[in-house]
C-alpha atoms as a PDB file:
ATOM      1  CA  UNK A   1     204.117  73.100  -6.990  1.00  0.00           C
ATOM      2  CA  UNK A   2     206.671  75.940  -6.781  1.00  0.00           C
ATOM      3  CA  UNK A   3     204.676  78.367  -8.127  1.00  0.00           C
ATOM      4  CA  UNK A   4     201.576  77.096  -5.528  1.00  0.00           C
ATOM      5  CA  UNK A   5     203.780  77.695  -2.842  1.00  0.00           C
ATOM      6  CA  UNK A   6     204.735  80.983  -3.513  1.00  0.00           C
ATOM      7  CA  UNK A   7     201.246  81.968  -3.822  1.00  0.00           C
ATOM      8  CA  UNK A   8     200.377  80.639  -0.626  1.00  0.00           C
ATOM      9  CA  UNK A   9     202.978  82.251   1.285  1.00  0.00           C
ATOM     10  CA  UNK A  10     202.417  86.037  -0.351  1.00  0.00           C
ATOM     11  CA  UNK A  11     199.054  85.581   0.492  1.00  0.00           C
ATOM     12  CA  UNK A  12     199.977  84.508   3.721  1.00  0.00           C
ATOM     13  CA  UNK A  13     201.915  87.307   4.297  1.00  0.00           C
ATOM     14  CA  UNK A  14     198.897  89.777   3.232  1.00  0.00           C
ATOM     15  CA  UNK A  15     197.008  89.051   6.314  1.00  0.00           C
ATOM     16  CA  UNK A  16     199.785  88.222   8.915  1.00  0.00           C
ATOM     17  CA  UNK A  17     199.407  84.461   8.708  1.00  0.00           C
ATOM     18  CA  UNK A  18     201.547  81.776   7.231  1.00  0.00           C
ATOM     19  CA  UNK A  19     200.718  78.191   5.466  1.00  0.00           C
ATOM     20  CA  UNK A  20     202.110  75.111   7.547  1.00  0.00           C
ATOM     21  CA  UNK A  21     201.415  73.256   4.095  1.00  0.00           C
ATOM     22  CA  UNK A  22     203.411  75.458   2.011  1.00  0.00           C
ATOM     23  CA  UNK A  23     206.369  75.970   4.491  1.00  0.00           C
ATOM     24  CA  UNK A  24     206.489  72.098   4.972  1.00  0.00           C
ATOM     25  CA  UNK A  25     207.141  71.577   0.971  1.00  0.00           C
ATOM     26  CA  UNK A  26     209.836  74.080   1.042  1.00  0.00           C
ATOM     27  CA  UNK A  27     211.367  72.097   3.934  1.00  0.00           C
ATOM     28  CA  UNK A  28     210.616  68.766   2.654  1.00  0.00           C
ATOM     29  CA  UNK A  29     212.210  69.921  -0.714  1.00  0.00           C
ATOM     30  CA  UNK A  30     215.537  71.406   1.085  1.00  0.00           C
ATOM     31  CA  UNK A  31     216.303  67.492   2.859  1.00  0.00           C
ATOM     32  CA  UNK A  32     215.702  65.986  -0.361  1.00  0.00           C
ATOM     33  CA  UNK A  33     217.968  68.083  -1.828  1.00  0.00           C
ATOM     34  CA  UNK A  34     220.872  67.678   0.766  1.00  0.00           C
ATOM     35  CA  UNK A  35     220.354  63.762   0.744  1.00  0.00           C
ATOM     36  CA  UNK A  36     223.142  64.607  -2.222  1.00  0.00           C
ATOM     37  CA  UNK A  37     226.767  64.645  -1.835  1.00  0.00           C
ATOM     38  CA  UNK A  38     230.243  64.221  -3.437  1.00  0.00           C
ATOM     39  CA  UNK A  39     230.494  60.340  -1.517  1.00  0.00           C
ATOM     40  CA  UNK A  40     226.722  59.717  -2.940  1.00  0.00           C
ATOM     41  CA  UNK A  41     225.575  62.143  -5.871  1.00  0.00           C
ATOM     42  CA  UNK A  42     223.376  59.525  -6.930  1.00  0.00           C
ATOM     43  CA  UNK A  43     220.288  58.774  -5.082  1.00  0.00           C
ATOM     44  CA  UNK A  44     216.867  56.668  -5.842  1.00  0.00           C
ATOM     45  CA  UNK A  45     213.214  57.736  -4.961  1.00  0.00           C
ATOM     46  CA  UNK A  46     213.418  54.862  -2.169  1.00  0.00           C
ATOM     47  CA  UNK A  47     216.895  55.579  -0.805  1.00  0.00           C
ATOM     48  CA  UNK A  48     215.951  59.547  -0.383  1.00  0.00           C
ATOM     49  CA  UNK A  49     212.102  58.690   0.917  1.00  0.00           C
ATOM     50  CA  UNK A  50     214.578  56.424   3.819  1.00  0.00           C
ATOM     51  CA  UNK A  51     216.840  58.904   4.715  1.00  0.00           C
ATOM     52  CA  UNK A  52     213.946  62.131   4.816  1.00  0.00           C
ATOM     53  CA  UNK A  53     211.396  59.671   6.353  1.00  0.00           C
ATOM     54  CA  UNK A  54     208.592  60.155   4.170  1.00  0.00           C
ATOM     55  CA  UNK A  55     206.941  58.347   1.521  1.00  0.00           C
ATOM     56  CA  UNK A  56     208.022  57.563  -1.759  1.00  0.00           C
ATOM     57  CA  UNK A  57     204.703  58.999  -3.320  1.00  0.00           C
ATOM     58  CA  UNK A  58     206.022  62.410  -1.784  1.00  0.00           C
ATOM     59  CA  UNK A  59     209.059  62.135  -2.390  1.00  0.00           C
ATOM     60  CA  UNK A  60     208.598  61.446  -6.133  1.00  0.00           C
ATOM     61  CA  UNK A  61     206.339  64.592  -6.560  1.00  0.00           C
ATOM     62  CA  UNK A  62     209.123  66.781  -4.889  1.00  0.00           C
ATOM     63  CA  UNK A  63     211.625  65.305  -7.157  1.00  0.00           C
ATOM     64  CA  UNK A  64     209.619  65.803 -10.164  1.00  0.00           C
ATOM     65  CA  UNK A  65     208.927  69.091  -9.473  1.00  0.00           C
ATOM     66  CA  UNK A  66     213.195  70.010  -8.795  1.00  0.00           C
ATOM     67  CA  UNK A  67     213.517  67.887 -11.956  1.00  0.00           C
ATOM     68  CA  UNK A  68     211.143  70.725 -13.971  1.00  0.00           C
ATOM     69  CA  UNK A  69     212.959  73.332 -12.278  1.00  0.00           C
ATOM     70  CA  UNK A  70     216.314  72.109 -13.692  1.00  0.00           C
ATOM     71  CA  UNK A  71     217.680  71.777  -9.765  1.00  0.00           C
ATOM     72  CA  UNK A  72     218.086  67.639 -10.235  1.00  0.00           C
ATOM     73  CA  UNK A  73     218.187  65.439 -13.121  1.00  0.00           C
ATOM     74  CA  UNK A  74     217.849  61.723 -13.956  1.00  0.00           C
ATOM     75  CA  UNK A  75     221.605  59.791 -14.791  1.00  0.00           C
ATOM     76  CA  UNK A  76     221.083  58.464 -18.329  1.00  0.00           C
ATOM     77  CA  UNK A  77     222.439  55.586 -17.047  1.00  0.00           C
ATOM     78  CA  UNK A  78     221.169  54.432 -14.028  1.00  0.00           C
ATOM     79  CA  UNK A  79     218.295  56.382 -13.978  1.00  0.00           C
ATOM     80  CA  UNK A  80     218.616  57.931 -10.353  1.00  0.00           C
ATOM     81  CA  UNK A  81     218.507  61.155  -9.491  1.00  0.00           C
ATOM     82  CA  UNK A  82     221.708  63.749  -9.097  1.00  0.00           C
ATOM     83  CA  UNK A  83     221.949  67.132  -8.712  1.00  0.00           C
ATOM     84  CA  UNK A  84     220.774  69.379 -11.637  1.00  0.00           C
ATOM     85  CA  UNK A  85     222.705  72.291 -13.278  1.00  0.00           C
ATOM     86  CA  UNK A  86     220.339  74.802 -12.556  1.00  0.00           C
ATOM     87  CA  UNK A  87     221.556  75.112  -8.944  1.00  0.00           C
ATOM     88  CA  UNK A  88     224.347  76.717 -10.387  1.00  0.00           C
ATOM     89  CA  UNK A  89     222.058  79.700 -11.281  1.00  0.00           C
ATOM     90  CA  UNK A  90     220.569  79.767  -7.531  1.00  0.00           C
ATOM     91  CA  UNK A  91     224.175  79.482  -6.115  1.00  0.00           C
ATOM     92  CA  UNK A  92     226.167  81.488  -8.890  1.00  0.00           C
ATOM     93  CA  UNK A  93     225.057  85.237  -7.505  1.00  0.00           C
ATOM     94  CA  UNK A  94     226.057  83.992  -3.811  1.00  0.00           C
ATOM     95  CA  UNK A  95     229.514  82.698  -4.706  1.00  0.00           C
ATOM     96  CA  UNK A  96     229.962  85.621  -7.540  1.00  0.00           C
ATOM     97  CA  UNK A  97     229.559  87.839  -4.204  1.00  0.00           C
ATOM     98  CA  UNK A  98     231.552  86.291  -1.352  1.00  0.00           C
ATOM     99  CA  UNK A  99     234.233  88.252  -0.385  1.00  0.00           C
ATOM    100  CA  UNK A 100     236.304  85.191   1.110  1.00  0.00           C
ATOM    101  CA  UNK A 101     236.142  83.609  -2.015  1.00  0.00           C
ATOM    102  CA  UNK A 102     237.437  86.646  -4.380  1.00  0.00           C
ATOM    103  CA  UNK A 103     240.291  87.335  -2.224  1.00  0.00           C
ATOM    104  CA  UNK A 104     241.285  83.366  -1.457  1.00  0.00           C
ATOM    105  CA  UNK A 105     241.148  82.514  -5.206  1.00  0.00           C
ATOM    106  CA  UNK A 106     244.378  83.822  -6.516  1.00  0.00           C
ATOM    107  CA  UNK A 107     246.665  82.658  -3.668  1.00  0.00           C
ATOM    108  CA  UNK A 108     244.858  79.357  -3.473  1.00  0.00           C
ATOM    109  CA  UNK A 109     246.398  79.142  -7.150  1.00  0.00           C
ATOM    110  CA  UNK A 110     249.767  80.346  -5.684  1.00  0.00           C
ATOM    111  CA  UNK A 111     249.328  77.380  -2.921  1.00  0.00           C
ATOM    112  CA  UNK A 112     248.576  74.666  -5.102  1.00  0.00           C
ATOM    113  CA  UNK A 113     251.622  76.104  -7.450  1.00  0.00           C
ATOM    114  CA  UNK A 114     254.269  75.936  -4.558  1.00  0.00           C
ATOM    115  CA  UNK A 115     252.852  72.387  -2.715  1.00  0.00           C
ATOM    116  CA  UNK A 116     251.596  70.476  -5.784  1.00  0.00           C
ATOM    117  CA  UNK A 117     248.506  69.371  -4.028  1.00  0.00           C
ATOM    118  CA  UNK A 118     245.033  70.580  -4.153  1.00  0.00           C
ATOM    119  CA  UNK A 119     243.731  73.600  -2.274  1.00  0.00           C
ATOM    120  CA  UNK A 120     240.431  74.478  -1.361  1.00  0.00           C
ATOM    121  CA  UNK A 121     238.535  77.213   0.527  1.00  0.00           C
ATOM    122  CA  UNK A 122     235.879  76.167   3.400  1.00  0.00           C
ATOM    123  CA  UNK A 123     233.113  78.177   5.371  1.00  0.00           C
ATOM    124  CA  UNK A 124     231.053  76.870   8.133  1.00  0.00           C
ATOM    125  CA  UNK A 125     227.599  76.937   8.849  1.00  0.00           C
ATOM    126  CA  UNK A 126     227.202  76.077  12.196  1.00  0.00           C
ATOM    127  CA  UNK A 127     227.058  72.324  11.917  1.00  0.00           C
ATOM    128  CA  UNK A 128     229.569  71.103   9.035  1.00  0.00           C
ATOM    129  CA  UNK A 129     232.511  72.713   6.769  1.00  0.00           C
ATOM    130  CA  UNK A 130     231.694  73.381   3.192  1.00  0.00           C
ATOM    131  CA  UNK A 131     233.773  73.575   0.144  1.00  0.00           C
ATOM    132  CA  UNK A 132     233.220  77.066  -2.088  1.00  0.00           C
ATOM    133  CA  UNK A 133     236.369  76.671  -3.948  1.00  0.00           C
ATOM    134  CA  UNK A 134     239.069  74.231  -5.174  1.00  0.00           C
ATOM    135  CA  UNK A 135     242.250  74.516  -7.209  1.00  0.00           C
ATOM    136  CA  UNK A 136     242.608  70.923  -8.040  1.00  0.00           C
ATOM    137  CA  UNK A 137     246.354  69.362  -8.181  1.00  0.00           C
ATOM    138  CA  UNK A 138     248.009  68.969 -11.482  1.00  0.00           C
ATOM    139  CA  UNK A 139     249.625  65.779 -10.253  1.00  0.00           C
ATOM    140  CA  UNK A 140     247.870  62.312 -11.374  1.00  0.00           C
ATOM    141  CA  UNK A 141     246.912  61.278  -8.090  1.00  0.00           C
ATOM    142  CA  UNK A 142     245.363  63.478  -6.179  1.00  0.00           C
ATOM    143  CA  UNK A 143     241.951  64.725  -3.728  1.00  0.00           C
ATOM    144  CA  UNK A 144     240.018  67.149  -4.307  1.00  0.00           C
ATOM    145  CA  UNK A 145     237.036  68.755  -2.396  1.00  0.00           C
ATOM    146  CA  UNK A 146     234.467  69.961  -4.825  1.00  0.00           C
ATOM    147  CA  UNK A 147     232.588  72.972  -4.717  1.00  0.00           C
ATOM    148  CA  UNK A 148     229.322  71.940  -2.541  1.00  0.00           C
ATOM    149  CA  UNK A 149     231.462  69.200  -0.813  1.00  0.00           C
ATOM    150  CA  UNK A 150     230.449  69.123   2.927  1.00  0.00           C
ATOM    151  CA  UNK A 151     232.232  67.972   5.316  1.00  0.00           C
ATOM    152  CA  UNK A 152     230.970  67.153   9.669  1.00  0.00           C
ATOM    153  CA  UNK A 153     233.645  64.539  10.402  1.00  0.00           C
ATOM    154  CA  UNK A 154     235.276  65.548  13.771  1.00  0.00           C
ATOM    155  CA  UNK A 155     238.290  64.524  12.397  1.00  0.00           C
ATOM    156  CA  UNK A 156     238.489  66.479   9.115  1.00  0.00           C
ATOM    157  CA  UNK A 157     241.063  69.501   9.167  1.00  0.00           C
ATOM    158  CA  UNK A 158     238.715  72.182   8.526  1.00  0.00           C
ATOM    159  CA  UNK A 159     235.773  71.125  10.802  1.00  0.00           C
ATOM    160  CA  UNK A 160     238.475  70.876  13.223  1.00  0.00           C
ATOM    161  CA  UNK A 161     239.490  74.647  12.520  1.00  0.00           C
ATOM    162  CA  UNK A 162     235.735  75.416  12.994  1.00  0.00           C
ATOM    163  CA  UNK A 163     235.129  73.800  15.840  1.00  0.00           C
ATOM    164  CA  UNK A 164     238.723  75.280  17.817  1.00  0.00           C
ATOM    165  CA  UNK A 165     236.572  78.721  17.303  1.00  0.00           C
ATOM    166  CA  UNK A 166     234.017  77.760  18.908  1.00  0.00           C
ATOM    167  CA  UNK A 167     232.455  77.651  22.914  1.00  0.00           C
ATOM    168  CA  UNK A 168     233.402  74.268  24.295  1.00  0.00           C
ATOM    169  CA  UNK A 169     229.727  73.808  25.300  1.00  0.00           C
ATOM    170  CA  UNK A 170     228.608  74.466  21.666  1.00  0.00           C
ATOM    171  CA  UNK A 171     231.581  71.730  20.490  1.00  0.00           C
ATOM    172  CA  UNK A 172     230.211  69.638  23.330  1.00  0.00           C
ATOM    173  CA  UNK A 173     226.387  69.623  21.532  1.00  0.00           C
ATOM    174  CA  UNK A 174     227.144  69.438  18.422  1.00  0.00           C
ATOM    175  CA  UNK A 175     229.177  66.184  18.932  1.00  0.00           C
ATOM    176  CA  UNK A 176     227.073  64.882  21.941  1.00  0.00           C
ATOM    177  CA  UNK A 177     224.048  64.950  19.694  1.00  0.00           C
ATOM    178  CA  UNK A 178     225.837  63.920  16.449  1.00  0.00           C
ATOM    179  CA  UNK A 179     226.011  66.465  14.245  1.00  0.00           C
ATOM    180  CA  UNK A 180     229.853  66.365  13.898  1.00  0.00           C
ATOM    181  CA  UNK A 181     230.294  62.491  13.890  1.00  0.00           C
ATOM    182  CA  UNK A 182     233.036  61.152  16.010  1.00  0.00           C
ATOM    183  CA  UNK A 183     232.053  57.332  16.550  1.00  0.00           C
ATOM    184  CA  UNK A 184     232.662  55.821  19.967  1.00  0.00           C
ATOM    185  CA  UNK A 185     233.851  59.197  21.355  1.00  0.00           C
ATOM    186  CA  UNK A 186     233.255  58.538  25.381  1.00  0.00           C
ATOM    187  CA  UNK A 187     234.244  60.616  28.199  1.00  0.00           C
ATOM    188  CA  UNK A 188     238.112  60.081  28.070  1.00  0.00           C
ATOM    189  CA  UNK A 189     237.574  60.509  24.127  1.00  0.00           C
ATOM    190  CA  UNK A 190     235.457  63.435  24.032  1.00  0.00           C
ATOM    191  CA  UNK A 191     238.559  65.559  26.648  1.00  0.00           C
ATOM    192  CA  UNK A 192     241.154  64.235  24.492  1.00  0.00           C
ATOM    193  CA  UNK A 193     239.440  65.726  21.547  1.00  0.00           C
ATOM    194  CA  UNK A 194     238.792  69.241  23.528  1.00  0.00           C
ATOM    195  CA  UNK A 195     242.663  69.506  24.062  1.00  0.00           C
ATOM    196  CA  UNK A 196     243.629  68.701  20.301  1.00  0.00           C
ATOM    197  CA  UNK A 197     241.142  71.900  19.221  1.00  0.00           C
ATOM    198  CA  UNK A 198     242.757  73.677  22.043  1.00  0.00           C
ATOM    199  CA  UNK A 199     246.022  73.332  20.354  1.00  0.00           C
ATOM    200  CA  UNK A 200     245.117  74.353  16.568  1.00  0.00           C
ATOM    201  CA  UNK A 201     245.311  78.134  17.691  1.00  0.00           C
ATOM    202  CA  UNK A 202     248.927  77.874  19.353  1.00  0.00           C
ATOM    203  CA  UNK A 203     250.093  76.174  16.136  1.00  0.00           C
ATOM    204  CA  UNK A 204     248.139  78.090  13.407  1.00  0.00           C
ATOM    205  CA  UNK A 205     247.020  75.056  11.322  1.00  0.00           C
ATOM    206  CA  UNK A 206     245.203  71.568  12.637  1.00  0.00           C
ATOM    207  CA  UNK A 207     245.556  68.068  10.301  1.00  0.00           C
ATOM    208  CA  UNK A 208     244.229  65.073   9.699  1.00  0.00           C
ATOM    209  CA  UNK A 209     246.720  62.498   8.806  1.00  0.00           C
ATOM    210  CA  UNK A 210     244.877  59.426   7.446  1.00  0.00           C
ATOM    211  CA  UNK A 211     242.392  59.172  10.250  1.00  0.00           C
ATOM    212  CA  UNK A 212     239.125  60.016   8.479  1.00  0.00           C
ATOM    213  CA  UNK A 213     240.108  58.177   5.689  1.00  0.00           C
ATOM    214  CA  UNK A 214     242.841  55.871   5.578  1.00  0.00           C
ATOM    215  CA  UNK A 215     244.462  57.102   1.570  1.00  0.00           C
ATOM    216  CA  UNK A 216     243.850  60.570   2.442  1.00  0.00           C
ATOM    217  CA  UNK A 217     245.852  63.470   5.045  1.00  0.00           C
ATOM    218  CA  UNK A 218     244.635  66.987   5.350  1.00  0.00           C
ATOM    219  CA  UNK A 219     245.503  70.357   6.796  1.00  0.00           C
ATOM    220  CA  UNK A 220     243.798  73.360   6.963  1.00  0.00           C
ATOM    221  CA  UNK A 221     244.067  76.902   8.598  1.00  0.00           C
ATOM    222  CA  UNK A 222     241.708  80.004   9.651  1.00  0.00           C
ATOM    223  CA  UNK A 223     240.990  82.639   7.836  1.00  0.00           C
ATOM    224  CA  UNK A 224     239.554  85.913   9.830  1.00  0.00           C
ATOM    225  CA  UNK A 225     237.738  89.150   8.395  1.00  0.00           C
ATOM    226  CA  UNK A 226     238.329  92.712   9.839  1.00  0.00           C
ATOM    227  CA  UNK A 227     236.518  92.171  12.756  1.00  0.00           C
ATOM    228  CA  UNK A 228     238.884  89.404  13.720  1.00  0.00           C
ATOM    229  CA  UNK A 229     236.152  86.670  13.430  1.00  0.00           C
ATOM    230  CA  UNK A 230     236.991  83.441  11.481  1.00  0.00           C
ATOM    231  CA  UNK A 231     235.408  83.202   8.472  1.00  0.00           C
ATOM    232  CA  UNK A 232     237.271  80.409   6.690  1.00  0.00           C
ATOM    233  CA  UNK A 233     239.794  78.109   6.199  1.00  0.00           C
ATOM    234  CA  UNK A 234     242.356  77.480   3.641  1.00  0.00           C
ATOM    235  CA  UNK A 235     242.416  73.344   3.310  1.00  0.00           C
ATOM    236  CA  UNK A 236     244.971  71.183   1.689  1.00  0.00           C
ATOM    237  CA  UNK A 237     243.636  67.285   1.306  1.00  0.00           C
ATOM    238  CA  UNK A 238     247.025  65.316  -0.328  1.00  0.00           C
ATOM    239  CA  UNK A 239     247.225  61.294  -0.683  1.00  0.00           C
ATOM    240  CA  UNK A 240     248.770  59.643   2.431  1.00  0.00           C
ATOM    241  CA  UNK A 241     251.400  57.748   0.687  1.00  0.00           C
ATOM    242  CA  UNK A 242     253.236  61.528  -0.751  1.00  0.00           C
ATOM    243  CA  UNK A 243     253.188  62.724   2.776  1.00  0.00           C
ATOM    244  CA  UNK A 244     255.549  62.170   5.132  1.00  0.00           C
ATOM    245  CA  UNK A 245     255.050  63.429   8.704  1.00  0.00           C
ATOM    246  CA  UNK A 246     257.843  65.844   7.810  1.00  0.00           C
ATOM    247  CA  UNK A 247     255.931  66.734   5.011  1.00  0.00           C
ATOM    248  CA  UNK A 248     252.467  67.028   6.603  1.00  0.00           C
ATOM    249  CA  UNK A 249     254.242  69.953   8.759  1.00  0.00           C
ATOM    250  CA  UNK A 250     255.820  71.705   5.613  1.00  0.00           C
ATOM    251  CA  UNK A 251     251.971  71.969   4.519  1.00  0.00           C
ATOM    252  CA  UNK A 252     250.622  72.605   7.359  1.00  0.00           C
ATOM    253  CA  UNK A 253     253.053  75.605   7.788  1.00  0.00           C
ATOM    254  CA  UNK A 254     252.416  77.110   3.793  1.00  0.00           C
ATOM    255  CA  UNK A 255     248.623  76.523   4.322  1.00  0.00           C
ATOM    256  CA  UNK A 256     249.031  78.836   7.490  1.00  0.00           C
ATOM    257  CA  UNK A 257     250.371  81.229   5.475  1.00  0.00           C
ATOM    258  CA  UNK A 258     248.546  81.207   2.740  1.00  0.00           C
ATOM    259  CA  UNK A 259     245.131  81.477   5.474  1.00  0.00           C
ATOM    260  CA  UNK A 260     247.073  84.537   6.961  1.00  0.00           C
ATOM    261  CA  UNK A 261     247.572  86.224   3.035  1.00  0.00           C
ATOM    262  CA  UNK A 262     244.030  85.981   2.551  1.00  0.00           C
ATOM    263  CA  UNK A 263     243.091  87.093   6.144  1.00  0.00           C
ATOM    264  CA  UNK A 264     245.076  90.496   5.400  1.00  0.00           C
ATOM    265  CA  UNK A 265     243.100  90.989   1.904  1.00  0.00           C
ATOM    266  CA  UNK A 266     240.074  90.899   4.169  1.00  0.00           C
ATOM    267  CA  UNK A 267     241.719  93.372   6.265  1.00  0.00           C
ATOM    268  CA  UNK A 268     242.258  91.154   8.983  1.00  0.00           C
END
């Protein structure tokens, strides 16, 4: 099916036309394979066919297909579907070459050294914050983001970050139309909301103290390239019951700095 659809689109672009058919496959692939995530990694045909609204006929043939490709594979176990190794390959080159991520990685290692909790690198991509690289915590008990982990929570530190760099009409969108979830968010809710992202900036970090998940607190802070344009943000998730308020600012404070450290190796 891959190899159809490649063939369709050269040819397509031979004589300045394109294939509906061949474009839809690619797209119908892509939301089968984001139905996966850290909270679910393993799906059935009829729970993915519900959440991409097609049939399970179609679904099954895309999933077979990714399944020859190496890009999912079947649990032993349960015999559901999960994300295959081979998107490691498609993804390796990308993360090999991000810039964020080379100059984060050694004072993320520095962070988690000095705190004790697990530290993590996030990007953005318009609609949710995504995890490209984690120190986990050498403590017992602990949270980590994984590497893929993606995150549109309004409440969660670094789609917070995000969001404080963006135009309050595009903030407005993306959580009028649900994109970034915020449940029962009204018109008192939404301006209340506006005001916390207003104050991330004047205090360098924003957090996330057991609201998006009642065993789990969060901070995070931006991270800007030369050009002065945020680019990422250096997260710390930590167990509620280790941090104190107190606490929550001492992180908050060394995950700013940390953020700033890697903002100056990007010449920011």
């Amino acid at each position: 099916m891959v190899s159809m659809t490649t063939s369709a689109a050269t040819a397509g672009a031979g004589n300045g036309t394109s294939d509906p058919r061949g474009t839809s496959v690619i797209v119908n692939a892509i939301a089968v394979l984001r139905c996966f995530s850290a909270q679910e990694p393993l799906l059935g045909v009829t729970e993915i066919a519900q959440r991409v609204g097609m049939h399970k006929s179609s679904v099954s043939r895309i999933l077979a297909t990714l399944e020859q490709e190496e890009l999912v594979e079947r649990d032993p176990d349960s015999r559901r579907f999960k994300l295959g190794l081979g998107l490691i390959a498609v993804a390796g080159p990308l993360l090999a070459e991000l810039e964020e991520r080379r100059a984060a990685y050694p004072l993320l290692r520095r962070l988690t050294e000095q705190t004790g909790e697990t530290s993590a690198l996030m990007v953005w991509n318009g609609r949710e914050s995504m995890c490209v690289e984690q120190i986990a915590s050498p403590q017992q008990v602990k949270h980590t983001a994984p590497l893929g982990a993606r995150y549109h929570d309004a409440l969660s530190a670094s789609v917070q970050v995000f969001l404080s760099q963006e135009p309050e009409e595009r903030v407005r969108a993306l959580l009028l139309d649900g994109t970034i979830s915020h449940p029962g968010l009204d018109d008192a809710g939404l301006q209340a909301y506006l005001l916390r992202l207003a104050g991330v900036a004047p205090l360098g970090y924003a957090t996330n103290y057991g609201e998006s998940s009642l065993d789990e607190v969060g901070v995070a802070a931006p991270v800007y390239d030369h050009r002065g344009d945020p680019v990422a943000a250096v997260l710390i998730p930590a167990p509620k019951f280790r941090v104190s308020q107190e606490r929550l600012q001492t992180l908050g404070e060394a995950c700013a700095r940390t953020a700033g450290l890697v903002t100056s190796r990007l010449g920011g």
